[in-house]
C-alpha atoms as a PDB file:
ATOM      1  CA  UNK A   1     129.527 109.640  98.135  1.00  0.00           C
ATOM      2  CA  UNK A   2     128.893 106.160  97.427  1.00  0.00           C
ATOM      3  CA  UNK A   3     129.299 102.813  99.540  1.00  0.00           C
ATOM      4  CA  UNK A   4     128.946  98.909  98.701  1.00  0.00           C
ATOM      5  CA  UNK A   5     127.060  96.717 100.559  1.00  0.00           C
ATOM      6  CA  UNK A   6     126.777  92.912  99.437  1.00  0.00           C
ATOM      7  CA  UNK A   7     125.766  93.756  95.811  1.00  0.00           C
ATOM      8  CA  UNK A   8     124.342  96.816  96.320  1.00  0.00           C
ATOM      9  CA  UNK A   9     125.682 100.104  95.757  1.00  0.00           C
ATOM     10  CA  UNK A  10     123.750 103.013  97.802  1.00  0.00           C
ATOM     11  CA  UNK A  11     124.376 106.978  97.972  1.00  0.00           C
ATOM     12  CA  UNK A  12     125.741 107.901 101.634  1.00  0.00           C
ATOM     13  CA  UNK A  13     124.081 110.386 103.203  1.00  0.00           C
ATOM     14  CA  UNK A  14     125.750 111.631 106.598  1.00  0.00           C
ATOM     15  CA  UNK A  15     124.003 114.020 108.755  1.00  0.00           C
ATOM     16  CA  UNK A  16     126.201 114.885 112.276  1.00  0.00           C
ATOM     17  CA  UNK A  17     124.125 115.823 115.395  1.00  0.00           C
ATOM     18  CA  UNK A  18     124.793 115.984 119.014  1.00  0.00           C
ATOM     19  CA  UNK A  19     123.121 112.757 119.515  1.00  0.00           C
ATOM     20  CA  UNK A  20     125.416 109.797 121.179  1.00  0.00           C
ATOM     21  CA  UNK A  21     124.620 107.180 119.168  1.00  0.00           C
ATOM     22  CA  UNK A  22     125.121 106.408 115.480  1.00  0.00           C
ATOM     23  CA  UNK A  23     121.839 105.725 113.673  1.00  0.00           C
ATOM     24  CA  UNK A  24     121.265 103.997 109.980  1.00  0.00           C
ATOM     25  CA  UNK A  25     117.958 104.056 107.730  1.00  0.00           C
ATOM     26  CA  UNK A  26     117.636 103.878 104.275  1.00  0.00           C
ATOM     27  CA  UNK A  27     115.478 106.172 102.114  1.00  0.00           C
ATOM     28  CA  UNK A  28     114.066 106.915  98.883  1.00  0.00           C
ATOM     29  CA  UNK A  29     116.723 106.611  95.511  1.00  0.00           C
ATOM     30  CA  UNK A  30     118.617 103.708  97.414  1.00  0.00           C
ATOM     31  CA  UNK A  31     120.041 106.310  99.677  1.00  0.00           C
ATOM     32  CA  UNK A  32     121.540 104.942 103.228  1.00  0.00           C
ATOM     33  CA  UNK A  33     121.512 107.860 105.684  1.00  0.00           C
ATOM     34  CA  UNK A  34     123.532 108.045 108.598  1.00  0.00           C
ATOM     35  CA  UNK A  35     123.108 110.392 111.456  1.00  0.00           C
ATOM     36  CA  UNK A  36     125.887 110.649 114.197  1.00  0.00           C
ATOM     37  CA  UNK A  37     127.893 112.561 116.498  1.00  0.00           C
ATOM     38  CA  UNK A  38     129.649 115.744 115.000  1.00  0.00           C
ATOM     39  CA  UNK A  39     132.959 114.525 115.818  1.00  0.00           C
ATOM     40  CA  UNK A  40     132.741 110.957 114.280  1.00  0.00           C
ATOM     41  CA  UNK A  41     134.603 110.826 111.267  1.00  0.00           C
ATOM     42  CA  UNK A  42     133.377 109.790 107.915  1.00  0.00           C
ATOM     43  CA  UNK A  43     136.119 107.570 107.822  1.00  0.00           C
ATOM     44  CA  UNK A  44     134.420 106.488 111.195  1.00  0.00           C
ATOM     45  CA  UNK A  45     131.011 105.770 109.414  1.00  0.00           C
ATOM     46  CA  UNK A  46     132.350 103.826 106.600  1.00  0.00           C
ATOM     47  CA  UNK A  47     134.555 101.518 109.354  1.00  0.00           C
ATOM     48  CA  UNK A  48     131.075 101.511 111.525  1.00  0.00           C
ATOM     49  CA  UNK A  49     128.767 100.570 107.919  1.00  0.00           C
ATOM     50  CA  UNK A  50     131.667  97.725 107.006  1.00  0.00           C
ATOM     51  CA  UNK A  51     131.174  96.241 110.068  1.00  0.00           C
ATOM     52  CA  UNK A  52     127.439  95.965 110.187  1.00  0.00           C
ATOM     53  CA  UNK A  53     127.036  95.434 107.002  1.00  0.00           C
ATOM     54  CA  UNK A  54     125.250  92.125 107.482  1.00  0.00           C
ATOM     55  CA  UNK A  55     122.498  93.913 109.658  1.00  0.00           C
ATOM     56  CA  UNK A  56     122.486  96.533 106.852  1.00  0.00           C
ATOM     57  CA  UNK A  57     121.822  94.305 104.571  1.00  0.00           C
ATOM     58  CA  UNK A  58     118.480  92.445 106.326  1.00  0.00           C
ATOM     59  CA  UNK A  59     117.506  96.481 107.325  1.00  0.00           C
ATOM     60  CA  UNK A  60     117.675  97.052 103.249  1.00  0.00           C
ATOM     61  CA  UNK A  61     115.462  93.947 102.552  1.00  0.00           C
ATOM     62  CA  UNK A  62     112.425  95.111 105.120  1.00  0.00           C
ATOM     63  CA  UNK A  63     112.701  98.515 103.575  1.00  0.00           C
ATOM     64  CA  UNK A  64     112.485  96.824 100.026  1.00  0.00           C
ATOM     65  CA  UNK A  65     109.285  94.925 101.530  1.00  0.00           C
ATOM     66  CA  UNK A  66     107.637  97.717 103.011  1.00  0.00           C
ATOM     67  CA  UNK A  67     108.233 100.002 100.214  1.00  0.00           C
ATOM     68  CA  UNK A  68     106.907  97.682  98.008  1.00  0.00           C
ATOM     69  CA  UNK A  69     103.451  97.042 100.400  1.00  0.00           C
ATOM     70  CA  UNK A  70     102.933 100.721 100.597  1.00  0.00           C
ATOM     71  CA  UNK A  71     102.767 101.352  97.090  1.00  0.00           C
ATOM     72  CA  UNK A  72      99.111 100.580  97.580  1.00  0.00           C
ATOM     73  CA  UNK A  73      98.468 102.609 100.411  1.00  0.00           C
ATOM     74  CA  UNK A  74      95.045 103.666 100.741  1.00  0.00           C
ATOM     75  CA  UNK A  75      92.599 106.116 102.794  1.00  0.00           C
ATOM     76  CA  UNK A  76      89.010 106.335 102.407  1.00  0.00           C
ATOM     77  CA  UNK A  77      89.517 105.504  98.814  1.00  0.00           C
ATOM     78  CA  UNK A  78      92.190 107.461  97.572  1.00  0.00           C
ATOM     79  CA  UNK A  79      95.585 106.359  96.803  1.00  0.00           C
ATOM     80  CA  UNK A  80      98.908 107.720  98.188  1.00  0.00           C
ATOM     81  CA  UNK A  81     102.411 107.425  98.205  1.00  0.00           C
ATOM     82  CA  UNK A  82     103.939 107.467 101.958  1.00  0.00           C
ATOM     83  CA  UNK A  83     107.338 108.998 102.996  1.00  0.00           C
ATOM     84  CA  UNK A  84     108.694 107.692 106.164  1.00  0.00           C
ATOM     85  CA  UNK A  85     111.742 109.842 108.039  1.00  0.00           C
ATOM     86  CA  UNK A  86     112.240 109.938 111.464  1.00  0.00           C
ATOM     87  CA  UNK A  87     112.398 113.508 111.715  1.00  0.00           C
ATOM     88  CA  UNK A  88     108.731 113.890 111.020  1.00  0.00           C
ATOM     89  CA  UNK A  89     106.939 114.761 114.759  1.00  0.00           C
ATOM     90  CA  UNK A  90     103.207 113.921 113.344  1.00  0.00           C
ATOM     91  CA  UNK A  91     101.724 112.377 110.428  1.00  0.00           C
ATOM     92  CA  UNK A  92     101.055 114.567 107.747  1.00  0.00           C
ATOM     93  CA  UNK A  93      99.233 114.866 104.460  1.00  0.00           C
ATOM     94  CA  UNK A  94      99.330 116.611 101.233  1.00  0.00           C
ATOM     95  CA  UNK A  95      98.131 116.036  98.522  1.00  0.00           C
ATOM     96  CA  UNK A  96      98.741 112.378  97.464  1.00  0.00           C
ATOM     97  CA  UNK A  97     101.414 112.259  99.927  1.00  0.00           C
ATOM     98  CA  UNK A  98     101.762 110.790 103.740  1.00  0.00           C
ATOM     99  CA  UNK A  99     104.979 111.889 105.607  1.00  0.00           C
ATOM    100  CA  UNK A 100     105.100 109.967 109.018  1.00  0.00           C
ATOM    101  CA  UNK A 101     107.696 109.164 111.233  1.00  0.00           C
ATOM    102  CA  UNK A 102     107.643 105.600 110.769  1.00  0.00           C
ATOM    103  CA  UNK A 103     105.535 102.392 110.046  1.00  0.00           C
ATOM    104  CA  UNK A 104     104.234 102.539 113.923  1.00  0.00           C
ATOM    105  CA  UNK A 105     103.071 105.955 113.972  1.00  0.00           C
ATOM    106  CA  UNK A 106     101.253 105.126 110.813  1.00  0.00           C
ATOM    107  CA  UNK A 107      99.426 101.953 112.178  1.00  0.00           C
ATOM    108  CA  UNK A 108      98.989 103.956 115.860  1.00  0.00           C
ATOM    109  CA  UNK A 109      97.228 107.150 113.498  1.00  0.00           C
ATOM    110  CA  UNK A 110      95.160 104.806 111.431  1.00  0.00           C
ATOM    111  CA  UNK A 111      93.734 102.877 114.588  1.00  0.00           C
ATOM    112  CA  UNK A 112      92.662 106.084 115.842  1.00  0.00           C
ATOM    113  CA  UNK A 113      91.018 107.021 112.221  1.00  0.00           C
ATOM    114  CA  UNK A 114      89.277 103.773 112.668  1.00  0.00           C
ATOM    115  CA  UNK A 115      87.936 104.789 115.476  1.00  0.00           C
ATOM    116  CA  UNK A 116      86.824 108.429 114.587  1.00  0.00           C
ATOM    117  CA  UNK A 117      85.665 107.726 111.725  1.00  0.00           C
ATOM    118  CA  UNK A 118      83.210 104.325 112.213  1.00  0.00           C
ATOM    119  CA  UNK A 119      81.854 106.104 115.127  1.00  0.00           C
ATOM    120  CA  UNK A 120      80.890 109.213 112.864  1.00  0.00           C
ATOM    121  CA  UNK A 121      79.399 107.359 110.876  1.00  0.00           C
ATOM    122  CA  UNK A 122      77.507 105.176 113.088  1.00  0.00           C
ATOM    123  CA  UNK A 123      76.200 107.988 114.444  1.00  0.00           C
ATOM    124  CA  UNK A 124      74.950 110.010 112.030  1.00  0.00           C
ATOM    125  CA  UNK A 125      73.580 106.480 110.033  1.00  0.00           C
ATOM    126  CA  UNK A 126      71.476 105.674 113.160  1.00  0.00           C
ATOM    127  CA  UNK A 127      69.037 108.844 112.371  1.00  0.00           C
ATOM    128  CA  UNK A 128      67.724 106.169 109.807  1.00  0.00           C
ATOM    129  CA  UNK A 129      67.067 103.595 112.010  1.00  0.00           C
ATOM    130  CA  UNK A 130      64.651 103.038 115.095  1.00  0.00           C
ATOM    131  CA  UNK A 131      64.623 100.424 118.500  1.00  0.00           C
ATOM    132  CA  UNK A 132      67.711  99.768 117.519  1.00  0.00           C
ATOM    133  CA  UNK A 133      69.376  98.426 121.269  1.00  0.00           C
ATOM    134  CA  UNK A 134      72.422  99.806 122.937  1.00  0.00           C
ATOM    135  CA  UNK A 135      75.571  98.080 121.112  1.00  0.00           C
ATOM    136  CA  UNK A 136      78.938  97.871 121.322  1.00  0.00           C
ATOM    137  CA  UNK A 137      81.689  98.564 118.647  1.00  0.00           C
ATOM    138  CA  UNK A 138      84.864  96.110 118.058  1.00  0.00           C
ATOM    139  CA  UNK A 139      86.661  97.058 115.099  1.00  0.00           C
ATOM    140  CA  UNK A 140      89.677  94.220 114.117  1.00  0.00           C
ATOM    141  CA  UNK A 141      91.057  92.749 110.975  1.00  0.00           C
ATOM    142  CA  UNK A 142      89.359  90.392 109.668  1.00  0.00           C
ATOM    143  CA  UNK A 143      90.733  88.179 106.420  1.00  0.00           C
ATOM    144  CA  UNK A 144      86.414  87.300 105.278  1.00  0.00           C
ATOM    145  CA  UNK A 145      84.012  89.262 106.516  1.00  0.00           C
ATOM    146  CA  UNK A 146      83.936  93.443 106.204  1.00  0.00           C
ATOM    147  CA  UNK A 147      81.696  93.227 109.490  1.00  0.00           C
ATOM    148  CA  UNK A 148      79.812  91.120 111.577  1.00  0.00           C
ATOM    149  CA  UNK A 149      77.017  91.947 114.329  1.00  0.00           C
ATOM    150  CA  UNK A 150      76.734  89.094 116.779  1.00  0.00           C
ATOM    151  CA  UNK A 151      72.705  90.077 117.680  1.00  0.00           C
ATOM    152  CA  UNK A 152      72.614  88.130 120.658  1.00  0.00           C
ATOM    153  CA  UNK A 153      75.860  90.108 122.825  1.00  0.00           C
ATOM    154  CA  UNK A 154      75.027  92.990 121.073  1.00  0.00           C
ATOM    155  CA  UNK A 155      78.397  93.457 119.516  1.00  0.00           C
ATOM    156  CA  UNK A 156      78.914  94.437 116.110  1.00  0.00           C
ATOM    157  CA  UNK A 157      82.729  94.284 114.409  1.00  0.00           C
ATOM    158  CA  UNK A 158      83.999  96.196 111.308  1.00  0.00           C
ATOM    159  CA  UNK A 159      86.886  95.736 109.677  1.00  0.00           C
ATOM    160  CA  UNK A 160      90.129  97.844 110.426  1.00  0.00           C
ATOM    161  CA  UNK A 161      90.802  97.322 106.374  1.00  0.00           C
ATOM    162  CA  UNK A 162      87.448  99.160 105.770  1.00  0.00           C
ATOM    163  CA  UNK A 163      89.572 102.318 106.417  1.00  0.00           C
ATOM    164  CA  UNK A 164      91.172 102.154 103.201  1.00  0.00           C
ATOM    165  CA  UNK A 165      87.437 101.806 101.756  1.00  0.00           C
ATOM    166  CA  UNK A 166      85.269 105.433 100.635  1.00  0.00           C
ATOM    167  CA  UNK A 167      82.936 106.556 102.974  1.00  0.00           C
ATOM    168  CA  UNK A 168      80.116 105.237 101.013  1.00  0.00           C
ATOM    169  CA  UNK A 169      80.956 101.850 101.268  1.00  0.00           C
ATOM    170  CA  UNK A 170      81.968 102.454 104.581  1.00  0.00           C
ATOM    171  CA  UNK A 171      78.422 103.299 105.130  1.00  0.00           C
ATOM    172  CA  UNK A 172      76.974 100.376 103.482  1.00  0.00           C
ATOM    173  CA  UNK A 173      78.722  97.579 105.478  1.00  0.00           C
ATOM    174  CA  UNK A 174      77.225  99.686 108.386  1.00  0.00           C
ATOM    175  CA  UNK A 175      73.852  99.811 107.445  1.00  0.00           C
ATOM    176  CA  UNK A 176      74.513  96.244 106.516  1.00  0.00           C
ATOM    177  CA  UNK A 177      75.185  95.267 110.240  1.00  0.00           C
ATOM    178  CA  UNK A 178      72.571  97.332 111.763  1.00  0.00           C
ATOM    179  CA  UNK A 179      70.012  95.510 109.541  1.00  0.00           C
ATOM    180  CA  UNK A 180      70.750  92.450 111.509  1.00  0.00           C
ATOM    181  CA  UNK A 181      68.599  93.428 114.935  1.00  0.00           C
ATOM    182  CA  UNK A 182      66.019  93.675 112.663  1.00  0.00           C
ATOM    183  CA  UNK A 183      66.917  90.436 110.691  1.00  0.00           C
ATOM    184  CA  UNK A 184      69.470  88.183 111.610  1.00  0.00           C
ATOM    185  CA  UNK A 185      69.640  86.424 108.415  1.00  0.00           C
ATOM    186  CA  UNK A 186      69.836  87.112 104.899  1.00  0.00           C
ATOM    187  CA  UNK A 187      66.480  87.193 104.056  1.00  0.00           C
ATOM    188  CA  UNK A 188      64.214  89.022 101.659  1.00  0.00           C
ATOM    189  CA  UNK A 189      63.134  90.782 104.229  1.00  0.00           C
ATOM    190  CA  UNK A 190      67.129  91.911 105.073  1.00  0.00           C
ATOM    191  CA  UNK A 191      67.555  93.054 102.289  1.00  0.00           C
ATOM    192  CA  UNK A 192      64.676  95.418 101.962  1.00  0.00           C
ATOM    193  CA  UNK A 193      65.455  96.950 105.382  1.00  0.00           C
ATOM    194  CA  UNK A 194      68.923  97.526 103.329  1.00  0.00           C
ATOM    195  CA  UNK A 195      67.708  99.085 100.545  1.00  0.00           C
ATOM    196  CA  UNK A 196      65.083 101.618 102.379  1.00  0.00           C
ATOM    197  CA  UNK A 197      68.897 102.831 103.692  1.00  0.00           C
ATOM    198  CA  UNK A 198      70.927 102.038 101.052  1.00  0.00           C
ATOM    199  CA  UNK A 199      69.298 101.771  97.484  1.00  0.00           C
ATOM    200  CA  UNK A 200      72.888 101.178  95.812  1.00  0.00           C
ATOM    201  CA  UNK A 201      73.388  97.918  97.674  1.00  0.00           C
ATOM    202  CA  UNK A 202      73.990  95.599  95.112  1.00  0.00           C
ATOM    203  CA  UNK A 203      76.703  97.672  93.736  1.00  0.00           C
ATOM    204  CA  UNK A 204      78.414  98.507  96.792  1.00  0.00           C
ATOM    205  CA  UNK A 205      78.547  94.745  97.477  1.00  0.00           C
ATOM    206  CA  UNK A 206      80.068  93.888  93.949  1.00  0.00           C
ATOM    207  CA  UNK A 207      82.770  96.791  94.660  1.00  0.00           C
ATOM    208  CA  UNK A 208      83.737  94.988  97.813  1.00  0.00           C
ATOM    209  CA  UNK A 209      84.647  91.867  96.195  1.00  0.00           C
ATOM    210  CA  UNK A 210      86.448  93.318  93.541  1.00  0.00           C
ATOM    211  CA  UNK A 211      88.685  96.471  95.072  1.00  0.00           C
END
């Protein structure tokens, strides 16, 4: 079945449930999905669709927008496509795929992979390093920097966008910021603490301008 809305035409798909309310989301192939009580009518859906077909309409556009921003997704370097349905009870992937609930979940599961993941690494980087002093991690987007390590309050930040990054780079900016107790600046001697760690610098730092 097919319905109009504006100048769009999408297929109508209409699952019935015991649920009270009437739901709308629109999916893959410019599909708008209904679910709803068993004994609503589909002549009851259409009625229900005409009448919010304004809100329909501004619900198609942010699905248009976020469809089009997750075409780049990215996870620790690799690229995949992401299916969101609100049937899905965790995140889930295979092979270049993500299937999550929604665009929440998604952001709530990546904050946690943030977190996991910079602190495995932090850890198991620090068996290169010595004296370095009790710190604190902040991780945050940021639109300049991938980190920053403020010496003096002990605090260093990463990026939340590093996530998308491969480990090794992930691992670079890291080293990067731990080089700082030992030189705050950018000096020769910085970057020769960075390369007894990280040899590959140079091109690390030329991938993170350019991906």
């Amino acid at each position: 079945m097919e319905v109009q809305l504006g100048e769009y035409i999408f297929n109508l798909e209409i699952e019935k449930k015991n649920n009270k309310n009437v739901y709308f989301r629109f999916k893959d192939n410019n599909t708008l999905y209904v679910t709803c009580n068993r004994f609503i009518s589909t002549k009851e859906v259409l009625k229900l669709i005409k009448q919010n077909e304004k809100s329909l309409l501004k619900m198609y556009k942010s699905y248009q927008i976020r469809e089009e921003n997750n075409k780049g997704f990215n996870y620790l370097g690799e690229s995949y496509t992401i299916v969101y349905d609100e049937s899905f009870k965790e995140l889930k992937i295979e092979d270049n795929m993500v299937y999550v609930k929604n665009e929440k979940e998604l952001n709530k599961w990546l904050k946690r992979e943030c977190e996991r993941i910079f602190q495995e690494r932090i850890k198991l980087i620090l068996n290169n390093f010595s004296n370095i002093p009790p710190f604190k991690l902040r991780i945050r987007k940021m639109k300049t920097r991938w980190g920053v390590n403020n010496v003096t309050k002990k605090i260093i930040t990463l990026n939340s966008e590093l996530i998308k990054k491969d480990i090794t780079l992930i691992d670079y900016v890291i080293i990067h910021e731990l080089c700082h107790f030992y030189e705050a600046n950018h000096s020769k001697k910085f970057w020769l603490e960075v390369e007894k760690r990280y040899p590959y610098y140079k091109l690390a730092r030329k991938r993170l301008r350019v991906e």
